[in-house]
Protein backbone atom coordinates (compact mmCIF):
# COMPACT_ATOMS: atom_id res chain seq x y z
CA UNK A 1 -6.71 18.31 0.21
CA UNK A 2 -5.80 20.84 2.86
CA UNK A 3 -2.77 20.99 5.51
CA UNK A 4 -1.49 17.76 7.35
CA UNK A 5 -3.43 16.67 10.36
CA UNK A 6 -0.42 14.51 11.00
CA UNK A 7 3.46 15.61 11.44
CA UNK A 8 6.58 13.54 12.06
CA UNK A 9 9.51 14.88 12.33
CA UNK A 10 12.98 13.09 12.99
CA UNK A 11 11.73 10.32 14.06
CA UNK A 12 14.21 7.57 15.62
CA UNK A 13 13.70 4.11 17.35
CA UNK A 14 16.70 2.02 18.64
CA UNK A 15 16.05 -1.47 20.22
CA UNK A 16 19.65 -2.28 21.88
CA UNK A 17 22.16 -1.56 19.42
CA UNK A 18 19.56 -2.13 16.41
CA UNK A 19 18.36 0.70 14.68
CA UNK A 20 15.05 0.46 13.46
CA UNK A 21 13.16 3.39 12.07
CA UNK A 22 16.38 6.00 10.86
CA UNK A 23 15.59 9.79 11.81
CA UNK A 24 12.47 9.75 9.19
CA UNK A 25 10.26 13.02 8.71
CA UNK A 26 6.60 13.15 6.72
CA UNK A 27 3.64 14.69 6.80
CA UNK A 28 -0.09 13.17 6.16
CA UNK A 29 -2.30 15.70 4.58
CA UNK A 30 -5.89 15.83 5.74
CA UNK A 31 -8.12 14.11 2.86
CA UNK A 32 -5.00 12.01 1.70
CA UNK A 33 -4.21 8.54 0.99
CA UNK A 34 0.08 7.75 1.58
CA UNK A 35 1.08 4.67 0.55
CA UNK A 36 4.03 3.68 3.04
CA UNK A 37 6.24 1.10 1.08
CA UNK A 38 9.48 -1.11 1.77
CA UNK A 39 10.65 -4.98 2.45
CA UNK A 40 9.96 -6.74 5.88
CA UNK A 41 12.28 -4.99 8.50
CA UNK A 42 11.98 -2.26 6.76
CA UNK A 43 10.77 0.06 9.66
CA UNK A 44 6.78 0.37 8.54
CA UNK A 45 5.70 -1.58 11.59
CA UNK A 46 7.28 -0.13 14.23
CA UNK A 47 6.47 3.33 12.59
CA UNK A 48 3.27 2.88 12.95
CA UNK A 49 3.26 1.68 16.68
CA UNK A 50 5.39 5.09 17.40
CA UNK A 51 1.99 6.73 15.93
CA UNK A 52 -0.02 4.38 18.33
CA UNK A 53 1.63 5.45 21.27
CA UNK A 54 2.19 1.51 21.48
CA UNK A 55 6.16 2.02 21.26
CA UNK A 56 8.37 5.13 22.71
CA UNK A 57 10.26 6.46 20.28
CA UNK A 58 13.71 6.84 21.05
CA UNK A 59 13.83 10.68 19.74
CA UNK A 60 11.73 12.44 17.28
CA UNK A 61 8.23 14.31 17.28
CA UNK A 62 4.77 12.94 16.47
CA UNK A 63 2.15 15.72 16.09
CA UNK A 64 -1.65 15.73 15.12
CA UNK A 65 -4.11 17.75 14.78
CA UNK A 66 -1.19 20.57 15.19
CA UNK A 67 -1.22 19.00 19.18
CA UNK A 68 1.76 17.16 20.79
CA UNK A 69 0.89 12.99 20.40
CA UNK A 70 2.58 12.68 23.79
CA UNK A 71 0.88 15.97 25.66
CA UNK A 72 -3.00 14.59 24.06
CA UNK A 73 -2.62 11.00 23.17
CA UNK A 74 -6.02 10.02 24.83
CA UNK A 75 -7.83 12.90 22.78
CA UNK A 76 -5.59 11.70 19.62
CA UNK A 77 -6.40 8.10 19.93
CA UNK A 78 -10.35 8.99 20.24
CA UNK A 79 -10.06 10.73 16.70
CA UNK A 80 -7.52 8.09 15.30
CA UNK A 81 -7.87 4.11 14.31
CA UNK A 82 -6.22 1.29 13.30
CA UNK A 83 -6.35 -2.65 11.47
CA UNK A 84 -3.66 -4.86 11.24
CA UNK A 85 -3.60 -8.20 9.78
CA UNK A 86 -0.94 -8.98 12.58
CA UNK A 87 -3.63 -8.37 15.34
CA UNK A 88 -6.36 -9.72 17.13
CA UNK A 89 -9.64 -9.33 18.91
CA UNK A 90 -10.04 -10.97 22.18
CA UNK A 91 -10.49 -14.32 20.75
CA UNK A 92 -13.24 -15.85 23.20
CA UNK A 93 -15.92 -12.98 22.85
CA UNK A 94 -18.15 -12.88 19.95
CA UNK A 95 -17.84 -10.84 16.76
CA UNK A 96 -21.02 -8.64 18.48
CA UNK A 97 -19.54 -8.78 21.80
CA UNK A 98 -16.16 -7.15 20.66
CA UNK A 99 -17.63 -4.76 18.51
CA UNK A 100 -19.80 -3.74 21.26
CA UNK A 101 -16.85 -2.95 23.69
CA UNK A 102 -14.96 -0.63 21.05
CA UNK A 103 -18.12 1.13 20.50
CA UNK A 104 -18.83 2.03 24.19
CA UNK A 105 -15.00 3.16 24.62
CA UNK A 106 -15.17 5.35 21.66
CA UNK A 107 -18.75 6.34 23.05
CA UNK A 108 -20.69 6.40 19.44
CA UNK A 109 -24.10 6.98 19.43
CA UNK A 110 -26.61 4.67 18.53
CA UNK A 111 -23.92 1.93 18.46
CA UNK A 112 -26.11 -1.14 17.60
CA UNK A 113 -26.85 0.94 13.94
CA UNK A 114 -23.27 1.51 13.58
CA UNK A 115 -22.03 -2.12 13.71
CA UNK A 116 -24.65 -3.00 11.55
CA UNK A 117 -23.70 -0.58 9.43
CA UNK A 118 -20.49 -1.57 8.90
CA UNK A 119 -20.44 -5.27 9.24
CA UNK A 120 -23.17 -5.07 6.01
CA UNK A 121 -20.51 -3.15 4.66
CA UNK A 122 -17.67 -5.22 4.87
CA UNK A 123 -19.83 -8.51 4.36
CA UNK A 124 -19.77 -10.29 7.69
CA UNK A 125 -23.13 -9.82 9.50
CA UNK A 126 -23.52 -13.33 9.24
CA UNK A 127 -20.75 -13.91 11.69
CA UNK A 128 -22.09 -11.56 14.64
CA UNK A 129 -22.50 -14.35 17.04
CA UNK A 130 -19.41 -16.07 16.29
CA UNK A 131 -16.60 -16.01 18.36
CA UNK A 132 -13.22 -14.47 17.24
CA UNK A 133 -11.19 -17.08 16.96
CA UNK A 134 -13.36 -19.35 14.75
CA UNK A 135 -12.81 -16.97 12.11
CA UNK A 136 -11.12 -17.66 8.83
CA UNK A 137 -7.89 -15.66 8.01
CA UNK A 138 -9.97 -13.32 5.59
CA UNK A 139 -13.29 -13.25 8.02
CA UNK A 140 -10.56 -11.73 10.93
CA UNK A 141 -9.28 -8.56 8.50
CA UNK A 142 -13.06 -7.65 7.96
CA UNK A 143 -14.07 -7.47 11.25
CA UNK A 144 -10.86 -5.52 12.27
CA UNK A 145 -11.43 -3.65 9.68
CA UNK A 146 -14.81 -2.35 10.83
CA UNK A 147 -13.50 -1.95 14.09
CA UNK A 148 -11.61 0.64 12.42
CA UNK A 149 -14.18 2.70 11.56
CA UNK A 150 -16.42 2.48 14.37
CA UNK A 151 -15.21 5.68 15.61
CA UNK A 152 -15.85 7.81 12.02
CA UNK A 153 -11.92 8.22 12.64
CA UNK A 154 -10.19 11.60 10.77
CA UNK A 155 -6.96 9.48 10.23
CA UNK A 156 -6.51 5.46 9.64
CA UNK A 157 -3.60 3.88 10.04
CA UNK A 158 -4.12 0.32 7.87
CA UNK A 159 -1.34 -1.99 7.51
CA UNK A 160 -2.06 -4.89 5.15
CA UNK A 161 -6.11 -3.56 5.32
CA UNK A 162 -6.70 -6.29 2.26
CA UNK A 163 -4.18 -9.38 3.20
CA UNK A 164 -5.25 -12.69 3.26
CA UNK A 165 -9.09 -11.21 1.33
CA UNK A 166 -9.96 -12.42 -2.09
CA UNK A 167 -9.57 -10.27 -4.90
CA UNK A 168 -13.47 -9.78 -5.35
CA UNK A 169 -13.89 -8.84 -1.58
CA UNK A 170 -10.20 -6.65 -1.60
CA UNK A 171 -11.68 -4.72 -4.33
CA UNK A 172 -15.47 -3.67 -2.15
CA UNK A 173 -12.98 -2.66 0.46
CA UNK A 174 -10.74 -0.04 -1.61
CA UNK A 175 -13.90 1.02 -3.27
CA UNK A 176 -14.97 1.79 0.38
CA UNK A 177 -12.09 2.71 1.88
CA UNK A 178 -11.86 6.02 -1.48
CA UNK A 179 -15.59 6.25 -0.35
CA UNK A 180 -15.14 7.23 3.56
CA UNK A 181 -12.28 9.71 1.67
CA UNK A 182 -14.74 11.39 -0.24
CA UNK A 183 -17.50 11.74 1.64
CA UNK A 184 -15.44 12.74 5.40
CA UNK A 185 -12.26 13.32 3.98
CA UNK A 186 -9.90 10.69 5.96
CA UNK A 187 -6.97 10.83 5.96
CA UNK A 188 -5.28 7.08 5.42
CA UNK A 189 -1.64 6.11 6.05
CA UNK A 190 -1.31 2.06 4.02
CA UNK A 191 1.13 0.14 4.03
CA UNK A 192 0.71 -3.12 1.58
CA UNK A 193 2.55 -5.62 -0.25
CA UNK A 194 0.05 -5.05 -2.99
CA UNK A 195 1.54 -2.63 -5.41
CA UNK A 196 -1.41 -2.66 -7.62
CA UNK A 197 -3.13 -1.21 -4.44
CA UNK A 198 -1.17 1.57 -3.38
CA UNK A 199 -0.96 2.41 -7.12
CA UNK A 200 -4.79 2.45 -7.46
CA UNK A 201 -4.75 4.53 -3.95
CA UNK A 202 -2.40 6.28 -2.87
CA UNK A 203 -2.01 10.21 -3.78
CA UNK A 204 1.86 10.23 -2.80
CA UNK A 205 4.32 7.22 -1.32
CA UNK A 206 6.69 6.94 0.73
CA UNK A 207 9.70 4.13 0.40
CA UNK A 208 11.39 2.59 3.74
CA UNK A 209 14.35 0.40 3.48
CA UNK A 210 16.95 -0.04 6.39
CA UNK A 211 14.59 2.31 8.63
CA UNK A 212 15.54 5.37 5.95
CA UNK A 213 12.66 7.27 3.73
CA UNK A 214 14.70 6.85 0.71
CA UNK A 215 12.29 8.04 -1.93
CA UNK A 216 8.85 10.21 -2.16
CA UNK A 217 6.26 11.03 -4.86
CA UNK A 218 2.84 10.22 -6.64
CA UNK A 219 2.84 6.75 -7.99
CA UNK A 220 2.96 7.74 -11.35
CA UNK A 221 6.18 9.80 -10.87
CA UNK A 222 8.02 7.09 -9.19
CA UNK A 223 6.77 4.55 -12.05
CA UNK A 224 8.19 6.69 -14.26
CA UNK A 225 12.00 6.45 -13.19
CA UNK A 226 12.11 3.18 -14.39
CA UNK A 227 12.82 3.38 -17.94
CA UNK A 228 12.79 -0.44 -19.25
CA UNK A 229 9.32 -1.88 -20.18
CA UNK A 230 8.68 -5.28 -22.19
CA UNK A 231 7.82 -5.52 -25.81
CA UNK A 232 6.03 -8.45 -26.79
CA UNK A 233 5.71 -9.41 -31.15
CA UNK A 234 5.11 -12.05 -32.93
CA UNK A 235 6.65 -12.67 -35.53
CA UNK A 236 5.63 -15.10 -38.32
CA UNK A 237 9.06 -15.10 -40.56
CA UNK A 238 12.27 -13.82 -41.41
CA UNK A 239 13.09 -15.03 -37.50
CA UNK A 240 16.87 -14.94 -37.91
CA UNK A 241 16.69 -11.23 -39.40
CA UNK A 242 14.79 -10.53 -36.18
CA UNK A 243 17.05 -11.83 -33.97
CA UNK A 244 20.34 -10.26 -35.55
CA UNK A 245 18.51 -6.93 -35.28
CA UNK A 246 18.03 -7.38 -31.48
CA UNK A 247 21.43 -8.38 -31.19
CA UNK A 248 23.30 -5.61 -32.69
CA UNK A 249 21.10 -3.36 -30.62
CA UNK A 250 22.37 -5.48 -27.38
CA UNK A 251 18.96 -5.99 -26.33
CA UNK A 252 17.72 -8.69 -23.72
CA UNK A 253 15.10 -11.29 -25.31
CA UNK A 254 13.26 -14.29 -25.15
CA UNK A 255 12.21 -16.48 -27.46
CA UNK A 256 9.04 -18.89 -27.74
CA UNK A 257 8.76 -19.93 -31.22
CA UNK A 258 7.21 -16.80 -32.91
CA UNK A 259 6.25 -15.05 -29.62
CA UNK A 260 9.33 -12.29 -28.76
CA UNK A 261 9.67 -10.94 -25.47
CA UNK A 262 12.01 -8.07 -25.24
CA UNK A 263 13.01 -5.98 -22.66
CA UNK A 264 14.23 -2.45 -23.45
CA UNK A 265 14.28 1.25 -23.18
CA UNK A 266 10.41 2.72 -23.28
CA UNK A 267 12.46 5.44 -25.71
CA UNK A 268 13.72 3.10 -28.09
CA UNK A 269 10.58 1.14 -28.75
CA UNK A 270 9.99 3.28 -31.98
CA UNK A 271 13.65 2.58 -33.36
CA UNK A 272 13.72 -1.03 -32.97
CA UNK A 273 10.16 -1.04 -34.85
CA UNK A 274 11.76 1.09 -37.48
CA UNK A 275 14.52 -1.30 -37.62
CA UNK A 276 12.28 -4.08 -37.77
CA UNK A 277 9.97 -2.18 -40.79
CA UNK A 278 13.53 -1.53 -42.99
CA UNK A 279 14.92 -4.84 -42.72
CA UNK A 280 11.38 -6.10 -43.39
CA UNK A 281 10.38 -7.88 -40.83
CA UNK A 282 6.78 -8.13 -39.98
CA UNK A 283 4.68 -8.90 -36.71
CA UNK A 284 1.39 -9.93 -36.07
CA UNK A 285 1.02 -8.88 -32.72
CA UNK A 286 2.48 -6.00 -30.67
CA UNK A 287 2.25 -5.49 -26.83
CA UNK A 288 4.31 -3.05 -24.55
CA UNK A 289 4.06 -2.91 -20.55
CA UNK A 290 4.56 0.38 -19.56
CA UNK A 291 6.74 -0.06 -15.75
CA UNK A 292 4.38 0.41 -12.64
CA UNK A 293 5.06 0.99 -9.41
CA UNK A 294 5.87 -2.46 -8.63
CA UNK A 295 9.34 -2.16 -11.22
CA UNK A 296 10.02 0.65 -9.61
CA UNK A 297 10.01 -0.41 -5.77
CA UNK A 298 11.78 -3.69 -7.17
CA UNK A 299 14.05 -1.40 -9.02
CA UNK A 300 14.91 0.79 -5.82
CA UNK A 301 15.26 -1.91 -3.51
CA UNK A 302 17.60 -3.79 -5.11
CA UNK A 303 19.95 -0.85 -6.10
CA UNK A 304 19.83 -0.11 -2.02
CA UNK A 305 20.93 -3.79 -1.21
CA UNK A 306 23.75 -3.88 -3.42
């Protein structure tokens, strides 16, 4: 990865007395994938419509490409793209007909190969003649979605890009969304509700909450400031030992029969094992879940709400 193609930098939007995105700075690196993270009204959306030039911000500076957004926006928006689950295509026109009229304002040669191209990729040929609002929920995000690269755009802005998809289908399109990184180095800005997919991803996140960056780092590193994980035995006998044992260490279980699920320190796994061993109690079965980056936004969230 090389410098950022895209700087922000105190970035501020009131509506009324409401403040919705909180004096927020970042940088998007050219060849990088940021995951951009929080609760609804957390600021995300209306971020990204400050980067769209679809809403003023109230102060703050958008730059890409090391140019003013407000000085170049109509040579920024031709290198730039976007999908939305929240958005639409002209609903009457066809699939073809849309695709078509992005194509000829982005002025992309050979266009007819490119939609092909890209509606084989994302699965939906079959629906060229179909107008847009006779899509299914899932059918819409793919067609947006190669809408979004019509252009062979240096930065994406993708907010939900997989909603409403089923897993087999959400997969092709990470796999092709890493793809376009490697082979023209875009540069991607996601937001998702899917943890699992800005953990598989992203290369750095950022966390929104009350309009406020209030954390930054790889996935892994933000994973690992959660220190609990669950420990699952089972345990065939000497249940009451068991139990006493997890007691006097004040840890939080439950209890299915044999099956033990306990939550504790990833640090102390080994001692309550060794506890376990001494006291001679055996288990047939042993499984620990390591947090992820879904504990941790949890985690983070709620400590900010209290």
């Amino acid at each position: 990865m090389k410098g950022a193609i895209l700087e922000v930098k105190n970035l501020t939007k009131k509506f009324g007395n409401f403040l919705a995105v909180d004096n927020i700075s970042f940088s998007l690196k050219e060849g990088e994938i940021l995951g951009f993270l929080g609760p609804n009204g957390a600021g995300k959306t209306t971020t990204i419509q400050m980067l769209l030039g679809v809403t003023e911000p109230t102060t703050g500076e958008i730059s890409y490409f090391n140019k003013e957004f407000k000085k170049n926006k109509e040579d920024i928006l031709g290198q730039i793209n976007f999908s939305s689950t929240y958005i639409s295509l002209p609903w009457l026109l066809t699939v073809s007909e849309s695709l078509e009229v992005f194509a000829r304002l982005y002025e992309i040669n050979d266009r007819k190969k490119r939609i092909k191209k890209l509606l084989s990729e994302f699965e939906v040929e079959h629906l060229i003649k179909k107008q847009f609002y006779m899509l299914s929920a899932g059918e819409k995000t793919r067609v947006l979605l190669a809408k979004a690269f019509l252009n062979y755009p240096k930065i994406l802005l993708l907010d939900e890009p997989t909603a409403s998809l089923d897993p087999d289908i959400a997969i092709k399109i990470r796999e092709f969304i890493k793809k376009e990184r490697r082979e023209y180095n875009v540069s991607v800005l996601l937001t998702s509700h899917n943890m699992s997919e800005v953990e598989d991803m992203g290369d750095r996140v950022l966390v929104l909450n009350h309009g406020k960056i209030i954390e930054e780092g790889t996935p892994e590193m933000l994973a690992r400031r959660v220190s609990d994980c669950i420990m699952e035995l089972t345990i065939p006998k000497n249940l009451e030992r068991a139990i006493s044992i997890l007691e006097e260490n004040k840890l939080t279980f439950e209890r299915d029969r044999l099956r033990f699920r306990i939550t504790l320190d990833e640090k102390k796994v080994a001692e309550i094992l060794m506890s376990l061993a001494k006291a001679k109690v055996n288990y047939d079965e042993i499984s620990i879940d390591k947090p992820d980056l879904e504990d941790y936004f949890l985690k983070i969230v709620r400590e900010r709400n209290d």
